[in-house]
C-alpha atoms as a PDB file:
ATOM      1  CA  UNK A   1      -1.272  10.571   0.020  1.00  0.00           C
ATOM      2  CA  UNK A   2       2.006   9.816  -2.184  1.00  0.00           C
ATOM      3  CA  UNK A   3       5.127   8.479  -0.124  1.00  0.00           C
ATOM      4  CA  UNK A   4       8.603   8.735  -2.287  1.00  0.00           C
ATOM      5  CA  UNK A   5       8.394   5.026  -2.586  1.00  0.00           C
ATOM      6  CA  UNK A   6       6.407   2.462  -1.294  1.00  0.00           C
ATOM      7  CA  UNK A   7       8.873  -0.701   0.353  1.00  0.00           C
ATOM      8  CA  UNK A   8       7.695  -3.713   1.656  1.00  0.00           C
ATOM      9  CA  UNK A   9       6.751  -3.858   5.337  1.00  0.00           C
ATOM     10  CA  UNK A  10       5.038  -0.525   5.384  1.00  0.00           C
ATOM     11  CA  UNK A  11       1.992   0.324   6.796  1.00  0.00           C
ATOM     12  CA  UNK A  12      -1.237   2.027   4.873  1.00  0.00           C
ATOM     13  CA  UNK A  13      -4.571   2.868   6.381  1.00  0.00           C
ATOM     14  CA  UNK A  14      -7.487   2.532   4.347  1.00  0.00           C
ATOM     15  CA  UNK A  15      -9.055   5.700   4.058  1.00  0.00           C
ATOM     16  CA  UNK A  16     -12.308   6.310   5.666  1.00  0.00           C
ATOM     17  CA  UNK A  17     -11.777   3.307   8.114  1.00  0.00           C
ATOM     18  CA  UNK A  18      -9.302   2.039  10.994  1.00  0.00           C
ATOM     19  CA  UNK A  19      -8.429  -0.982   8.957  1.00  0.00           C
ATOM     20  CA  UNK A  20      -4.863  -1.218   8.162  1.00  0.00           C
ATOM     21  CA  UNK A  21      -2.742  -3.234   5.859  1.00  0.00           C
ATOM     22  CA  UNK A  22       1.200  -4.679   5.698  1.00  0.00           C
ATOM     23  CA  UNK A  23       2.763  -3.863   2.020  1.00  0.00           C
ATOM     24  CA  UNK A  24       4.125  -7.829   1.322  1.00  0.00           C
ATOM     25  CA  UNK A  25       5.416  -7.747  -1.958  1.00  0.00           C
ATOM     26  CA  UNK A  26       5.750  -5.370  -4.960  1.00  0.00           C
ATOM     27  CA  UNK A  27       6.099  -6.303  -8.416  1.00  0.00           C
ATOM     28  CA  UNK A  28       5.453  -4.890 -12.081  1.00  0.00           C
ATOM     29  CA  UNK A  29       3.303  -6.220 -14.057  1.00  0.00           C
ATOM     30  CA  UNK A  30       3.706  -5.237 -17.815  1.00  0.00           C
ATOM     31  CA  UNK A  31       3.609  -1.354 -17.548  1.00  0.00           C
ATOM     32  CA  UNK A  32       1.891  -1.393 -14.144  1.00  0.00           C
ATOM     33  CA  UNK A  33       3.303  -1.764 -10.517  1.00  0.00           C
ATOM     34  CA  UNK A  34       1.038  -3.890  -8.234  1.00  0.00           C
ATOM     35  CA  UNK A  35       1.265  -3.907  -4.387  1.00  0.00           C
ATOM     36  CA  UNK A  36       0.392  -6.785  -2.207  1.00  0.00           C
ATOM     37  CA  UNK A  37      -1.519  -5.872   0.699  1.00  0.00           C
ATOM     38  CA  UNK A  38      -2.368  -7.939   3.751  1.00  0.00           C
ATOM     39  CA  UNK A  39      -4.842  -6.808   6.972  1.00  0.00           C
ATOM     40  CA  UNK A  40      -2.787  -6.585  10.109  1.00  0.00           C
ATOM     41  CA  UNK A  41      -6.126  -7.982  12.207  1.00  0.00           C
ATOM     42  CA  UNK A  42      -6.775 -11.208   9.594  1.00  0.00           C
ATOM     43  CA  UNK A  43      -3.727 -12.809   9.130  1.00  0.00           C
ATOM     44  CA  UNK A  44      -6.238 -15.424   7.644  1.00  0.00           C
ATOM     45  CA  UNK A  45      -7.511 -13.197   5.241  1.00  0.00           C
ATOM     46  CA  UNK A  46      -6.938 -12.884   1.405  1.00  0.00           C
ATOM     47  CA  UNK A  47      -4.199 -10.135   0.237  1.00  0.00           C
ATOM     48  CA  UNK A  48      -5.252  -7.433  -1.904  1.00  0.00           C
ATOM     49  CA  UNK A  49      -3.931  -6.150  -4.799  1.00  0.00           C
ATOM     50  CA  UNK A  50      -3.781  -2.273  -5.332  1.00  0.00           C
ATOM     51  CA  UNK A  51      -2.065  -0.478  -8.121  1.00  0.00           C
ATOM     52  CA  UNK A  52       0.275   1.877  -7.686  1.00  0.00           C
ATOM     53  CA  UNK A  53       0.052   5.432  -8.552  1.00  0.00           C
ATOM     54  CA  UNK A  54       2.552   7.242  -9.543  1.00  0.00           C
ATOM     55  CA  UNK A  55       2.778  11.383  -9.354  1.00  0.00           C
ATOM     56  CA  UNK A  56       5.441  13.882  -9.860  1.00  0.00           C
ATOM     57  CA  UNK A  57       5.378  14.001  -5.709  1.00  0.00           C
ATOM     58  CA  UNK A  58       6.053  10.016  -5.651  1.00  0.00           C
ATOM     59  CA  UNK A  59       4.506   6.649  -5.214  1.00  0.00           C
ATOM     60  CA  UNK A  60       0.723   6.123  -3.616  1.00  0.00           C
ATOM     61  CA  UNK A  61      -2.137   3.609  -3.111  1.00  0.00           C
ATOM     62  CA  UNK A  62      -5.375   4.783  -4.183  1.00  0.00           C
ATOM     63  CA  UNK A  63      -7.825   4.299  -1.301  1.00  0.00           C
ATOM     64  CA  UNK A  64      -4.752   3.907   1.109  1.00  0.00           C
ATOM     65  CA  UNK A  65      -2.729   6.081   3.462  1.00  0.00           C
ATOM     66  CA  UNK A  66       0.603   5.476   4.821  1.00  0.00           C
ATOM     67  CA  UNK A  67      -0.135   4.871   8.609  1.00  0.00           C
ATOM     68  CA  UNK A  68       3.313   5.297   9.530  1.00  0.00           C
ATOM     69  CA  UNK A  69       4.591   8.739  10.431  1.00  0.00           C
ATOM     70  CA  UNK A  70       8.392  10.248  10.524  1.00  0.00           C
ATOM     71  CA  UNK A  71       9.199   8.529   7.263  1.00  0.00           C
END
């Protein structure tokens, strides 16, 4: 699912499971633009890194989708 823009502090559901992740930080990378991921059950556990797509409808994380609704 592609958002308009992905900002820090949303929330993305990984598809095919309940799991669900906080957006921490964004940054570009040479031509790419990473997201920084974090579980919302682990706070112990290690962030994940997920590229971000980019369509003529917006922004989107592969694998991921926005868990949030009314945005």
């Amino acid at each position: 699912m592609a958002e308009r823009r992905i900002q820090v502090g949303q929330v993305w559901r990984k598809v095919g499971s309940e799991e669900t992740f906080l957006v921490t930080r964004i940054y570009t990378e040479a031509l790419a633009t990473i997201a920084v991921l974090r579980s919302t059950d682990n706070d112990q556990g290690t962030p994940v890194r997920v590229h971000v797509e980019r369509t003529a409808a917006g922004q989107g994380l592969p694998g991921y989708a926005i868990a949030q609704g009314g945005e």
